[in-house]
C-alpha atoms as a PDB file:
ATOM      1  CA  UNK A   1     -76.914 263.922 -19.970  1.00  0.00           C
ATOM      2  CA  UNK A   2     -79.444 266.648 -19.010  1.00  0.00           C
ATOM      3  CA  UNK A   3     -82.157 266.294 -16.466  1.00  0.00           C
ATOM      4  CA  UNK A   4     -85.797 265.935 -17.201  1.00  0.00           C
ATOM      5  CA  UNK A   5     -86.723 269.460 -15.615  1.00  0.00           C
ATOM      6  CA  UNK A   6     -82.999 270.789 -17.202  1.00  0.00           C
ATOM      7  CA  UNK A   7     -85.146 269.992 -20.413  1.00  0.00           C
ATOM      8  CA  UNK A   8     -88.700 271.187 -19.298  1.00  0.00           C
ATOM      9  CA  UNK A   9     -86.839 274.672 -18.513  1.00  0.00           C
ATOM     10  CA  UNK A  10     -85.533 274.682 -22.236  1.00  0.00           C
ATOM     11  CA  UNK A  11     -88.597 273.924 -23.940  1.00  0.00           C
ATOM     12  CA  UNK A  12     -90.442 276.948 -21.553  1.00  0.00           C
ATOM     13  CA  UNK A  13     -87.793 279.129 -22.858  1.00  0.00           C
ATOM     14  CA  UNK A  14     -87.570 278.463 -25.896  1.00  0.00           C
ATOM     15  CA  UNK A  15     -91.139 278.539 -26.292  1.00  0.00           C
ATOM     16  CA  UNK A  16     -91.551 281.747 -24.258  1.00  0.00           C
ATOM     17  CA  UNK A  17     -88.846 283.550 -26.491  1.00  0.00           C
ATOM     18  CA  UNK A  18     -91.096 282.471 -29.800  1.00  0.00           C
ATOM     19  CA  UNK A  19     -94.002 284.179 -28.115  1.00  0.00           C
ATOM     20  CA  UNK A  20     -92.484 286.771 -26.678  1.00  0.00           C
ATOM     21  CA  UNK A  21     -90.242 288.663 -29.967  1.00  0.00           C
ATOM     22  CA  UNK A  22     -93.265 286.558 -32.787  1.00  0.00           C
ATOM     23  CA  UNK A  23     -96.374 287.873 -30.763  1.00  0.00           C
ATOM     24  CA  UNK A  24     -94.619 291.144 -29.757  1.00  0.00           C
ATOM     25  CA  UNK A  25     -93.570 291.709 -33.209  1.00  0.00           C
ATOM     26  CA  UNK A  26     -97.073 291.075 -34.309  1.00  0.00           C
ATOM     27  CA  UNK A  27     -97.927 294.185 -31.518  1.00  0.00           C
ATOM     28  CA  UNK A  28     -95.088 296.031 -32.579  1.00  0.00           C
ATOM     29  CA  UNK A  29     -96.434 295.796 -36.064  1.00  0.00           C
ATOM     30  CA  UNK A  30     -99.685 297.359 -35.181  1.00  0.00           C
ATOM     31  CA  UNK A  31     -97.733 300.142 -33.099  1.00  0.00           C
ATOM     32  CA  UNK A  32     -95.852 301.558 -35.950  1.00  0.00           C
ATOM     33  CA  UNK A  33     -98.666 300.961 -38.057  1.00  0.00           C
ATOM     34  CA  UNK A  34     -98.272 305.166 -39.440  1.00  0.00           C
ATOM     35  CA  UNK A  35     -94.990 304.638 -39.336  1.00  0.00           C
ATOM     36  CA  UNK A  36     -95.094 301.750 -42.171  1.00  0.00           C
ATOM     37  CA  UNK A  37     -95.238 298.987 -39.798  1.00  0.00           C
ATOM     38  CA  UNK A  38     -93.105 295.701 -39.628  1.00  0.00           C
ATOM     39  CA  UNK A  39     -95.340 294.028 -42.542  1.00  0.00           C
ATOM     40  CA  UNK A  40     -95.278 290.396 -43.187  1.00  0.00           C
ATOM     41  CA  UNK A  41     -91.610 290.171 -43.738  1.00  0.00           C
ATOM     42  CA  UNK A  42     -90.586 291.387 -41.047  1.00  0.00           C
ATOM     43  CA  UNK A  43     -92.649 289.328 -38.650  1.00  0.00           C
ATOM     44  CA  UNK A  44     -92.129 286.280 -40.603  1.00  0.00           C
ATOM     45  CA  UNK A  45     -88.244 286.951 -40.224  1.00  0.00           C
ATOM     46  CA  UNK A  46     -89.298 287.672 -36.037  1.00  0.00           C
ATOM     47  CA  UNK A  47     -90.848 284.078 -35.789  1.00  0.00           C
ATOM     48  CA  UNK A  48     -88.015 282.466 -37.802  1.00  0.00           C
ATOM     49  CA  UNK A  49     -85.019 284.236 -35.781  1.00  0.00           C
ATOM     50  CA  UNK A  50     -86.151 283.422 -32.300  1.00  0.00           C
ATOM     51  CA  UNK A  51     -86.535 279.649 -32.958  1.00  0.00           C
ATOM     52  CA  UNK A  52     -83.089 279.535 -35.131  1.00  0.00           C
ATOM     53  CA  UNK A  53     -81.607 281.346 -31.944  1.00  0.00           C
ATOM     54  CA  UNK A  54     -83.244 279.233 -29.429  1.00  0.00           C
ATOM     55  CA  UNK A  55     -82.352 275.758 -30.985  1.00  0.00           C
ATOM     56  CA  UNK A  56     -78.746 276.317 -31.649  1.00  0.00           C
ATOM     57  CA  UNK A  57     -78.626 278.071 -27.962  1.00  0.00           C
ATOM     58  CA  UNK A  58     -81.163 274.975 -26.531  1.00  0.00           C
ATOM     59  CA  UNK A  59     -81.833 272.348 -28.758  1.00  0.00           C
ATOM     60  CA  UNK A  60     -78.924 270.062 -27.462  1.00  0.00           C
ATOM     61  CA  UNK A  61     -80.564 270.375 -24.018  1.00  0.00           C
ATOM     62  CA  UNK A  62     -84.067 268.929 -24.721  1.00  0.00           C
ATOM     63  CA  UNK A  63     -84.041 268.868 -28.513  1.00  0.00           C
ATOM     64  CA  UNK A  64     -85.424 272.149 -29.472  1.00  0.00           C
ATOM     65  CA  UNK A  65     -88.696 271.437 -29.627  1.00  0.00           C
ATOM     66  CA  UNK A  66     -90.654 274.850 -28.313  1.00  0.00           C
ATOM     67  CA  UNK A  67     -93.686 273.097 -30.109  1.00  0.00           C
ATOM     68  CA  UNK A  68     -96.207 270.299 -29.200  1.00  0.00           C
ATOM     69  CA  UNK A  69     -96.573 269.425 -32.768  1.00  0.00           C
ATOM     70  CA  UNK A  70     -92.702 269.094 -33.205  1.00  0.00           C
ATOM     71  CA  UNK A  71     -92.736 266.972 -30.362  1.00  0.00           C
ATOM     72  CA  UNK A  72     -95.671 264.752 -31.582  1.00  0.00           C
ATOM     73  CA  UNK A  73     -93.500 263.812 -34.524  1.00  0.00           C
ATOM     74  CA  UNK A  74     -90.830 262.703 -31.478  1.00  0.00           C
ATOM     75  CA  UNK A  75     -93.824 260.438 -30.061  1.00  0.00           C
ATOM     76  CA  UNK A  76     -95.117 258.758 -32.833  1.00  0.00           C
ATOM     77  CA  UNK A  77     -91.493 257.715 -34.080  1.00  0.00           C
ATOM     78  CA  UNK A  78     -91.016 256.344 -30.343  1.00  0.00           C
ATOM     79  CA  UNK A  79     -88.558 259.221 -29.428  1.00  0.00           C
ATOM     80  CA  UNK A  80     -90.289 260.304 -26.885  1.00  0.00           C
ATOM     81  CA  UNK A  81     -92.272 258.483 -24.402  1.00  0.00           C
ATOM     82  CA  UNK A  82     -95.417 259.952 -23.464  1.00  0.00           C
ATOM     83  CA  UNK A  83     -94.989 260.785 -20.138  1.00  0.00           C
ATOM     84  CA  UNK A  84     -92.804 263.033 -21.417  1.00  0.00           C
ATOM     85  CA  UNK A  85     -94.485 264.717 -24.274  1.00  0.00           C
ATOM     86  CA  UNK A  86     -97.226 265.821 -22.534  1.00  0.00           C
ATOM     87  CA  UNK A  87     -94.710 266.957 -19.899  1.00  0.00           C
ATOM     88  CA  UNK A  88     -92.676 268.607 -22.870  1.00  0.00           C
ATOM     89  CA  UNK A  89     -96.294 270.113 -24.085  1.00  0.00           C
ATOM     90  CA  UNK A  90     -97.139 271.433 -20.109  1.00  0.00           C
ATOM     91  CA  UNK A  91     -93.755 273.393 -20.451  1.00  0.00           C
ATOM     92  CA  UNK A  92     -94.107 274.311 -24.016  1.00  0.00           C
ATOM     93  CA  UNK A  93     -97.880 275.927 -22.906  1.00  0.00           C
ATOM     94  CA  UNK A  94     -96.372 277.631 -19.923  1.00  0.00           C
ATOM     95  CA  UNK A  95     -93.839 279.304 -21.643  1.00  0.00           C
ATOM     96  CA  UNK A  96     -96.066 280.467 -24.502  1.00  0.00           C
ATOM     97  CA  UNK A  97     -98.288 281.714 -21.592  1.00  0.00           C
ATOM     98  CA  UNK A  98     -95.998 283.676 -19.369  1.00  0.00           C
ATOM     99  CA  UNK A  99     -94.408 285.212 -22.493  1.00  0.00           C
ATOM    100  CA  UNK A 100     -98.281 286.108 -23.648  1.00  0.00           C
ATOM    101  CA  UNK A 101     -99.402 287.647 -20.334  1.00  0.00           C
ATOM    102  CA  UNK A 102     -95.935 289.510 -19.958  1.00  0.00           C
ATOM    103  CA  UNK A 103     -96.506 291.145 -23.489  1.00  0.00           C
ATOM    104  CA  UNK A 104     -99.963 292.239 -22.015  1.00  0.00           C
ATOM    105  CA  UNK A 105     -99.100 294.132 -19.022  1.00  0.00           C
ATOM    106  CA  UNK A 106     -95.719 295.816 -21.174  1.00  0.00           C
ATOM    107  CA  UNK A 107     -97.762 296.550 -24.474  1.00  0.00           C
ATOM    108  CA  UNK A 108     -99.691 299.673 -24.481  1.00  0.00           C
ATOM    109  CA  UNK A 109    -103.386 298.245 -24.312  1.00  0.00           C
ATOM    110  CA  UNK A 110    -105.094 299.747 -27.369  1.00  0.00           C
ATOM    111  CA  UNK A 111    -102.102 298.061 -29.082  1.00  0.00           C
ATOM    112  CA  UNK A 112    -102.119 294.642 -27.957  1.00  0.00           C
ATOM    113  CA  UNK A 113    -106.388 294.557 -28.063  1.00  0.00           C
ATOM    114  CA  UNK A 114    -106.221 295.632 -31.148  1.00  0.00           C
ATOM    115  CA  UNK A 115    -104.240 292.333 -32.719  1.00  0.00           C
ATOM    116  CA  UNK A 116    -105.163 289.999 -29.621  1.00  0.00           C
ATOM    117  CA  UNK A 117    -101.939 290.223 -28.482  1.00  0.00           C
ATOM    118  CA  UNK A 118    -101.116 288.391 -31.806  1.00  0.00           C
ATOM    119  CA  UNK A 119    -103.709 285.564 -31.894  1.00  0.00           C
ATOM    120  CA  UNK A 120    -103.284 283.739 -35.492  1.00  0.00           C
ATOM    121  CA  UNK A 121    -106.824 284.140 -37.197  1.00  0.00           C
ATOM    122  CA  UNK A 122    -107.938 283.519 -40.070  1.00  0.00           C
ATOM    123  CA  UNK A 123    -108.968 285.741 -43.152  1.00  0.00           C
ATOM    124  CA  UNK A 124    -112.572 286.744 -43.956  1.00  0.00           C
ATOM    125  CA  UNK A 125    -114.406 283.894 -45.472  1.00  0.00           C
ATOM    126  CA  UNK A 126    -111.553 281.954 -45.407  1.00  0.00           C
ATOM    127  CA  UNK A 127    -113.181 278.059 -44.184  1.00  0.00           C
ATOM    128  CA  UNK A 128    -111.636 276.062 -41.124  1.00  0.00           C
ATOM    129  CA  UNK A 129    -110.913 272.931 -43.574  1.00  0.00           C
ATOM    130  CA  UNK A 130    -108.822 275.089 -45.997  1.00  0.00           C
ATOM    131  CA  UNK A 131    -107.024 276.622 -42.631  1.00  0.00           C
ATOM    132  CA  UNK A 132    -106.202 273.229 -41.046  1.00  0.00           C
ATOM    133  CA  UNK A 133    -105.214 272.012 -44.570  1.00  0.00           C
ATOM    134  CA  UNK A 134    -102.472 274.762 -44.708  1.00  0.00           C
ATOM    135  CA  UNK A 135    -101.536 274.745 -41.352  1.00  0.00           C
ATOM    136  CA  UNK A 136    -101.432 271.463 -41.658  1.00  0.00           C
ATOM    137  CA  UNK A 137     -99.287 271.566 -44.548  1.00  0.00           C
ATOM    138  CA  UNK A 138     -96.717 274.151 -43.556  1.00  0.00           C
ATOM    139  CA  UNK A 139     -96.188 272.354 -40.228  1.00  0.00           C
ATOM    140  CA  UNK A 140     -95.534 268.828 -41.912  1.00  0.00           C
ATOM    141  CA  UNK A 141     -92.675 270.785 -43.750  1.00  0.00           C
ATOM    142  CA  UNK A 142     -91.327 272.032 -40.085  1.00  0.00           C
ATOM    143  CA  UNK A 143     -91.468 268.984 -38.580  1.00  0.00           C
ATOM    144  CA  UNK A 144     -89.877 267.202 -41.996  1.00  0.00           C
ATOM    145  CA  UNK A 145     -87.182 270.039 -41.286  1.00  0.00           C
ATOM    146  CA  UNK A 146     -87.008 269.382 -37.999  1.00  0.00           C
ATOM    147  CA  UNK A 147     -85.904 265.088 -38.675  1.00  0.00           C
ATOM    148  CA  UNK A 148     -83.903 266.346 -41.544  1.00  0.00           C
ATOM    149  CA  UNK A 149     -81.324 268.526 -39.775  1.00  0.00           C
ATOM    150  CA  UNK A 150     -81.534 267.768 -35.953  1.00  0.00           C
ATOM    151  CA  UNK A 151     -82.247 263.904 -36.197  1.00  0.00           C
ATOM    152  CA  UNK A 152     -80.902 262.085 -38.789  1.00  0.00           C
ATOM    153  CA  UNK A 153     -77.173 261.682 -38.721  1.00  0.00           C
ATOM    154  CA  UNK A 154     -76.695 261.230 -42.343  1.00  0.00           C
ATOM    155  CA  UNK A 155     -78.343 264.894 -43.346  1.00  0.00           C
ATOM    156  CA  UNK A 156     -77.204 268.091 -42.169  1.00  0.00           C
ATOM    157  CA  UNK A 157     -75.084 269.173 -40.013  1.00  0.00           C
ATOM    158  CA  UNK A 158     -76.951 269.592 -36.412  1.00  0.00           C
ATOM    159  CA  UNK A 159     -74.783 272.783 -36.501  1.00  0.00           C
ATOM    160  CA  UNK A 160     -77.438 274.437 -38.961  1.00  0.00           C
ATOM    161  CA  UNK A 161     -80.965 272.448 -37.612  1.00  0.00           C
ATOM    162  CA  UNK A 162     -81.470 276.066 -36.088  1.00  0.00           C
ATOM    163  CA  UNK A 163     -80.928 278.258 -39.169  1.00  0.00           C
ATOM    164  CA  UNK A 164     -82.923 275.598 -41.631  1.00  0.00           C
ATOM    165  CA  UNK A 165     -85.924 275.238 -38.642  1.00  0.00           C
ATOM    166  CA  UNK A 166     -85.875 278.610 -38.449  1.00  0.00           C
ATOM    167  CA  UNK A 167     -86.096 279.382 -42.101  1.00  0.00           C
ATOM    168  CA  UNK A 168     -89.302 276.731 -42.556  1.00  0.00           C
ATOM    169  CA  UNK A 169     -91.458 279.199 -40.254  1.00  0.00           C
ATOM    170  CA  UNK A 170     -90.693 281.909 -41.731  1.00  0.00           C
ATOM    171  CA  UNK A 171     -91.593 280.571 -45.189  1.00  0.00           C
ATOM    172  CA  UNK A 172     -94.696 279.062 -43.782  1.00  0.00           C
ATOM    173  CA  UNK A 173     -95.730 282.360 -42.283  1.00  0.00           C
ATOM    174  CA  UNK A 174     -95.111 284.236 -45.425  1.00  0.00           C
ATOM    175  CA  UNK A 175     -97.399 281.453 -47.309  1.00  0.00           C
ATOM    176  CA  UNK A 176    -100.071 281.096 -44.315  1.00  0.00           C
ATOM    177  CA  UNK A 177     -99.914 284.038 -42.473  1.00  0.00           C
ATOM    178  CA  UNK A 178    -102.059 286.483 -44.215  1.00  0.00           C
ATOM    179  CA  UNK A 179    -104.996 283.544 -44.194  1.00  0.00           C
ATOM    180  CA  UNK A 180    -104.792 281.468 -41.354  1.00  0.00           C
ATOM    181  CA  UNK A 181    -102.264 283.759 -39.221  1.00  0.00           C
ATOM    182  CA  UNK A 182     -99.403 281.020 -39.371  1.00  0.00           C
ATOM    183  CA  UNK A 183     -99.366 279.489 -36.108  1.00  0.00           C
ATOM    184  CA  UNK A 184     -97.760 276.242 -37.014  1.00  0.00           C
ATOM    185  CA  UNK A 185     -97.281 275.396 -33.085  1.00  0.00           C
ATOM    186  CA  UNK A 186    -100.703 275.209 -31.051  1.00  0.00           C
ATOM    187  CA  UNK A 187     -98.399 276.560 -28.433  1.00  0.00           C
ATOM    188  CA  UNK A 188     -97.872 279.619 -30.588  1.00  0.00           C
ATOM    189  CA  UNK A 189    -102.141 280.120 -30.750  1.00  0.00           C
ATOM    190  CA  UNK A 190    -102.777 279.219 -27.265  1.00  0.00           C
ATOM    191  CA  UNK A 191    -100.609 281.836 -25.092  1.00  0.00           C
ATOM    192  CA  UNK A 192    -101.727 284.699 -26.521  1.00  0.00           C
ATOM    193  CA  UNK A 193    -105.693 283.251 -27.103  1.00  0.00           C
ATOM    194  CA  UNK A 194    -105.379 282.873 -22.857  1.00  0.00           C
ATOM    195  CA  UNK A 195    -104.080 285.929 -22.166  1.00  0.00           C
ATOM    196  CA  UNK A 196    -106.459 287.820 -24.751  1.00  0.00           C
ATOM    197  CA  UNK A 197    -109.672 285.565 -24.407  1.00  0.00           C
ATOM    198  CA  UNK A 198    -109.585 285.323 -27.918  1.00  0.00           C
ATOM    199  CA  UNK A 199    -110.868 281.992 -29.142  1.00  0.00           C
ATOM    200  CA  UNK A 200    -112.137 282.046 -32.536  1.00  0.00           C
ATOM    201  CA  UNK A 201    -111.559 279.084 -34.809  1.00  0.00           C
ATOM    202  CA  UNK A 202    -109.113 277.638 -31.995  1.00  0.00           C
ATOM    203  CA  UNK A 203    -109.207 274.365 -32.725  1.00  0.00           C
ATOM    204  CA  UNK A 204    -107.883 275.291 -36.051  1.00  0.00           C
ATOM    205  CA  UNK A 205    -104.436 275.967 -34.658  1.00  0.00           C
ATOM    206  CA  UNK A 206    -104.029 271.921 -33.184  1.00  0.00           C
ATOM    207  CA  UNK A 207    -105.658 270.302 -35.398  1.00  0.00           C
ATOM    208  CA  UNK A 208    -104.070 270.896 -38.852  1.00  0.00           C
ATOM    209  CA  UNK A 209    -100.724 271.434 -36.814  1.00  0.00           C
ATOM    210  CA  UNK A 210    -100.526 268.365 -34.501  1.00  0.00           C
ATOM    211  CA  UNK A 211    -101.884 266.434 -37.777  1.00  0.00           C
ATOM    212  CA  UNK A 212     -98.930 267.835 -39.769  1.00  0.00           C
ATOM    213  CA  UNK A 213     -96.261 267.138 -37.280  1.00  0.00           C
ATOM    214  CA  UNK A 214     -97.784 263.143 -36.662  1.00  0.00           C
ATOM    215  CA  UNK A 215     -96.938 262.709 -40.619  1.00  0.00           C
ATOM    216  CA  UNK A 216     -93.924 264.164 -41.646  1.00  0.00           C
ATOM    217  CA  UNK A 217     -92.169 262.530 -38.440  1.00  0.00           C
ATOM    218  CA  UNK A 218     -93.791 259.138 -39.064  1.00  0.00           C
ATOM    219  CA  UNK A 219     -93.052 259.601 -43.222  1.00  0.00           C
ATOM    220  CA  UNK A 220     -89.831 260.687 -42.291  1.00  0.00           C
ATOM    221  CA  UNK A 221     -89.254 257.781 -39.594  1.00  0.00           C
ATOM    222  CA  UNK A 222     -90.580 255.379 -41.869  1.00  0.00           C
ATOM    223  CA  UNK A 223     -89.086 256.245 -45.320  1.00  0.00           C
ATOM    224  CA  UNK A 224     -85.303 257.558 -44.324  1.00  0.00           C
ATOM    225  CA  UNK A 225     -84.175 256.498 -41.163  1.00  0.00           C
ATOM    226  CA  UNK A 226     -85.452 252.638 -40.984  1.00  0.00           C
ATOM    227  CA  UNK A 227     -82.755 250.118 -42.451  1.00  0.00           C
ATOM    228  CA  UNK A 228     -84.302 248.724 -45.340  1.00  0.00           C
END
Protein backbone atom coordinates (compact mmCIF):
# COMPACT_ATOMS: atom_id res chain seq x y z
CA UNK A 1 0.00 0.00 0.00
CA UNK A 2 1.58 3.30 -1.16
CA UNK A 3 1.58 6.50 0.76
CA UNK A 4 -0.49 9.51 -0.02
CA UNK A 5 2.65 11.74 -0.99
CA UNK A 6 4.28 8.16 -2.62
CA UNK A 7 1.16 8.90 -4.92
CA UNK A 8 1.27 12.80 -5.16
CA UNK A 9 5.05 12.22 -6.43
CA UNK A 10 3.62 9.84 -9.23
CA UNK A 11 0.96 11.91 -10.47
CA UNK A 12 3.78 15.11 -10.61
CA UNK A 13 5.79 12.82 -12.65
CA UNK A 14 3.79 11.48 -14.63
CA UNK A 15 2.24 14.63 -15.39
CA UNK A 16 5.58 16.46 -15.76
CA UNK A 17 6.84 13.73 -18.30
CA UNK A 18 3.41 14.46 -20.52
CA UNK A 19 4.46 18.08 -20.54
CA UNK A 20 7.77 17.80 -20.80
CA UNK A 21 8.36 15.17 -24.28
CA UNK A 22 4.11 16.50 -25.59
CA UNK A 23 4.95 20.32 -25.13
CA UNK A 24 8.64 19.86 -26.10
CA UNK A 25 7.68 17.93 -29.05
CA UNK A 26 5.26 20.63 -29.94
CA UNK A 27 8.74 23.08 -29.69
CA UNK A 28 10.70 20.60 -31.33
CA UNK A 29 8.17 20.66 -34.09
CA UNK A 30 8.55 24.31 -34.70
CA UNK A 31 12.51 23.88 -34.51
CA UNK A 32 12.83 21.61 -37.40
CA UNK A 33 10.18 23.36 -39.03
CA UNK A 34 12.80 23.60 -42.61
CA UNK A 35 13.74 20.51 -41.84
CA UNK A 36 10.03 18.97 -42.35
CA UNK A 37 9.11 19.17 -38.83
CA UNK A 38 7.54 16.46 -36.48
CA UNK A 39 3.88 17.15 -38.03
CA UNK A 40 0.81 15.98 -36.35
CA UNK A 41 1.78 12.39 -36.24
CA UNK A 42 4.51 12.62 -34.73
CA UNK A 43 3.39 14.76 -31.82
CA UNK A 44 0.26 12.90 -31.47
CA UNK A 45 2.48 9.64 -31.14
CA UNK A 46 4.81 12.12 -28.38
CA UNK A 47 1.60 12.72 -26.20
CA UNK A 48 0.43 9.08 -26.50
CA UNK A 49 4.00 7.43 -25.63
CA UNK A 50 4.76 9.37 -22.52
CA UNK A 51 1.40 8.57 -20.81
CA UNK A 52 1.53 4.70 -22.08
CA UNK A 53 5.14 4.82 -20.48
CA UNK A 54 4.21 6.59 -17.40
CA UNK A 55 1.11 4.41 -16.44
CA UNK A 56 2.59 1.04 -16.90
CA UNK A 57 5.90 2.55 -15.03
CA UNK A 58 3.31 4.55 -12.32
CA UNK A 59 -0.11 3.79 -12.57
CA UNK A 60 -0.03 0.98 -9.84
CA UNK A 61 1.36 3.65 -7.49
CA UNK A 62 -1.47 6.27 -7.57
CA UNK A 63 -3.48 5.02 -10.53
CA UNK A 64 -2.03 6.80 -13.42
CA UNK A 65 -3.93 9.56 -13.48
CA UNK A 66 -1.42 12.62 -14.71
CA UNK A 67 -4.87 14.38 -15.42
CA UNK A 68 -7.50 16.28 -13.30
CA UNK A 69 -10.17 15.25 -15.64
CA UNK A 70 -9.14 11.49 -15.35
CA UNK A 71 -9.28 11.90 -11.83
CA UNK A 72 -12.74 13.64 -11.78
CA UNK A 73 -14.14 10.48 -13.30
CA UNK A 74 -12.36 8.74 -9.93
CA UNK A 75 -14.50 11.36 -7.78
CA UNK A 76 -17.73 11.24 -9.11
CA UNK A 77 -17.76 7.27 -9.06
CA UNK A 78 -16.66 7.68 -5.23
CA UNK A 79 -13.04 6.45 -5.96
CA UNK A 80 -11.57 9.11 -4.79
CA UNK A 81 -12.43 11.26 -1.95
CA UNK A 82 -12.05 14.80 -2.45
CA UNK A 83 -9.51 15.68 -0.27
CA UNK A 84 -7.62 13.84 -2.39
CA UNK A 85 -8.49 14.88 -5.85
CA UNK A 86 -7.82 18.22 -5.45
CA UNK A 87 -4.60 17.05 -3.76
CA UNK A 88 -4.10 14.65 -6.88
CA UNK A 89 -5.01 17.95 -9.15
CA UNK A 90 -2.26 20.32 -6.90
CA UNK A 91 0.37 17.61 -7.97
CA UNK A 92 -0.93 17.02 -11.38
CA UNK A 93 -0.60 21.22 -11.89
CA UNK A 94 2.84 21.22 -10.39
CA UNK A 95 4.20 18.78 -12.47
CA UNK A 96 2.72 20.19 -15.68
CA UNK A 97 4.32 23.46 -14.38
CA UNK A 98 7.86 22.57 -13.55
CA UNK A 99 8.02 20.50 -16.76
CA UNK A 100 6.58 23.90 -18.65
CA UNK A 101 9.04 26.37 -17.08
CA UNK A 102 12.01 23.78 -17.52
CA UNK A 103 11.18 23.58 -21.36
CA UNK A 104 11.43 27.49 -21.24
CA UNK A 105 14.77 28.13 -19.91
CA UNK A 106 16.24 24.77 -22.25
CA UNK A 107 14.28 25.77 -25.53
CA UNK A 108 15.89 28.31 -27.63
CA UNK A 109 13.46 31.38 -27.05
CA UNK A 110 12.33 32.34 -30.56
CA UNK A 111 11.33 28.64 -30.57
CA UNK A 112 9.31 28.16 -27.62
CA UNK A 113 7.53 32.01 -28.13
CA UNK A 114 6.80 31.14 -31.20
CA UNK A 115 4.25 28.00 -30.24
CA UNK A 116 3.74 29.25 -26.49
CA UNK A 117 5.76 26.72 -25.36
CA UNK A 118 2.95 24.45 -26.79
CA UNK A 119 -0.25 26.09 -25.45
CA UNK A 120 -3.35 24.09 -27.15
CA UNK A 121 -5.31 26.88 -29.14
CA UNK A 122 -7.72 26.83 -31.16
CA UNK A 123 -8.04 27.34 -35.05
CA UNK A 124 -9.10 30.63 -36.70
CA UNK A 125 -12.77 31.11 -36.39
CA UNK A 126 -13.10 28.04 -34.85
CA UNK A 127 -16.05 28.94 -31.72
CA UNK A 128 -15.37 28.01 -27.93
CA UNK A 129 -18.74 25.78 -27.90
CA UNK A 130 -17.55 23.64 -30.88
CA UNK A 131 -13.93 23.45 -28.94
CA UNK A 132 -15.36 22.36 -25.55
CA UNK A 133 -17.73 20.03 -27.49
CA UNK A 134 -14.65 18.16 -28.95
CA UNK A 135 -12.55 18.38 -26.18
CA UNK A 136 -15.16 17.36 -24.44
CA UNK A 137 -15.75 14.51 -26.54
CA UNK A 138 -12.27 13.12 -27.03
CA UNK A 139 -11.69 13.25 -23.25
CA UNK A 140 -14.99 11.23 -22.39
CA UNK A 141 -13.35 8.52 -24.70
CA UNK A 142 -9.96 8.77 -22.40
CA UNK A 143 -11.55 8.62 -19.40
CA UNK A 144 -14.06 5.63 -20.85
CA UNK A 145 -10.49 4.10 -21.69
CA UNK A 146 -9.20 4.83 -18.68
CA UNK A 147 -12.38 2.53 -16.50
CA UNK A 148 -12.14 0.10 -19.30
CA UNK A 149 -8.56 -1.15 -18.93
CA UNK A 150 -7.22 0.08 -15.47
CA UNK A 151 -10.56 -0.32 -13.42
CA UNK A 152 -12.77 -2.83 -14.23
CA UNK A 153 -11.59 -6.31 -13.51
CA UNK A 154 -13.63 -8.02 -16.05
CA UNK A 155 -12.02 -5.92 -19.23
CA UNK A 156 -8.54 -5.79 -20.10
CA UNK A 157 -5.76 -6.77 -18.81
CA UNK A 158 -4.29 -3.80 -16.42
CA UNK A 159 -1.07 -5.02 -18.17
CA UNK A 160 -2.14 -2.96 -21.40
CA UNK A 161 -4.32 0.19 -19.54
CA UNK A 162 -0.97 2.05 -20.56
CA UNK A 163 -0.71 1.12 -24.26
CA UNK A 164 -4.79 1.49 -24.83
CA UNK A 165 -4.67 5.10 -22.59
CA UNK A 166 -1.99 5.95 -24.46
CA UNK A 167 -3.40 5.18 -27.83
CA UNK A 168 -6.90 7.31 -26.96
CA UNK A 169 -4.66 10.63 -26.86
CA UNK A 170 -3.08 10.13 -29.58
CA UNK A 171 -6.25 9.52 -31.61
CA UNK A 172 -7.87 12.43 -29.93
CA UNK A 173 -4.99 14.67 -30.85
CA UNK A 174 -4.97 13.57 -34.39
CA UNK A 175 -8.95 14.37 -34.47
CA UNK A 176 -8.70 17.68 -32.18
CA UNK A 177 -5.45 18.86 -32.48
CA UNK A 178 -5.34 20.87 -35.57
CA UNK A 179 -8.70 22.83 -34.11
CA UNK A 180 -8.72 23.03 -30.59
CA UNK A 181 -4.88 21.98 -30.00
CA UNK A 182 -5.92 18.63 -28.15
CA UNK A 183 -5.36 19.25 -24.64
CA UNK A 184 -7.67 16.69 -23.23
CA UNK A 185 -6.08 17.29 -19.56
CA UNK A 186 -6.49 21.02 -18.22
CA UNK A 187 -3.20 20.09 -16.70
CA UNK A 188 -1.80 19.68 -20.19
CA UNK A 189 -3.17 23.66 -21.10
CA UNK A 190 -2.28 25.13 -17.87
CA UNK A 191 1.68 24.50 -17.48
CA UNK A 192 2.67 25.78 -20.46
CA UNK A 193 -0.28 28.86 -20.50
CA UNK A 194 1.77 29.83 -16.87
CA UNK A 195 4.96 29.63 -18.02
CA UNK A 196 4.12 31.45 -21.47
CA UNK A 197 1.34 33.93 -20.20
CA UNK A 198 -0.65 32.67 -22.82
CA UNK A 199 -4.31 32.62 -21.93
CA UNK A 200 -6.54 32.71 -24.79
CA UNK A 201 -9.75 30.71 -24.74
CA UNK A 202 -8.42 29.02 -21.37
CA UNK A 203 -11.32 28.05 -19.99
CA UNK A 204 -11.84 26.01 -23.03
CA UNK A 205 -9.26 23.47 -21.95
CA UNK A 206 -11.40 22.56 -18.30
CA UNK A 207 -14.42 22.94 -19.26
CA UNK A 208 -15.15 20.53 -22.17
CA UNK A 209 -12.37 18.26 -20.51
CA UNK A 210 -13.42 18.05 -16.81
CA UNK A 211 -17.12 17.76 -18.39
CA UNK A 212 -15.95 14.77 -20.48
CA UNK A 213 -14.14 12.96 -17.79
CA UNK A 214 -17.44 13.55 -15.07
CA UNK A 215 -19.50 11.40 -17.84
CA UNK A 216 -17.76 8.68 -19.20
CA UNK A 217 -16.64 7.69 -15.48
CA UNK A 218 -20.17 8.13 -14.11
CA UNK A 219 -21.71 6.24 -17.60
CA UNK A 220 -19.14 3.87 -17.15
CA UNK A 221 -19.71 3.47 -13.21
CA UNK A 222 -23.24 3.36 -13.71
CA UNK A 223 -23.80 1.11 -16.79
CA UNK A 224 -20.81 -1.70 -16.37
CA UNK A 225 -19.52 -1.99 -13.11
CA UNK A 226 -22.86 -1.73 -10.79
CA UNK A 227 -24.48 -5.29 -10.13
CA UNK A 228 -27.65 -5.15 -11.75
Amino acid sequence: MYSTWQKLIAEFIGTFALIFFGAGAVCTDQYLHGAGGLGLLGIALAHGLAIAIMVSALGHISGGHFNPAVTIGFWVTKRVNTIDTVLYWVAQVAGATAAAFLLKVIVPEETWRTVALGVPELARDFPRWAAMALEGVTTFFLVLVVFATAVDEKGAFKSIAGFGIGLTITLGILVAGPLTGAALNPARAFGPALAATHWANHGVYWVGPLAGGFLAGLLYDSLFLKKP
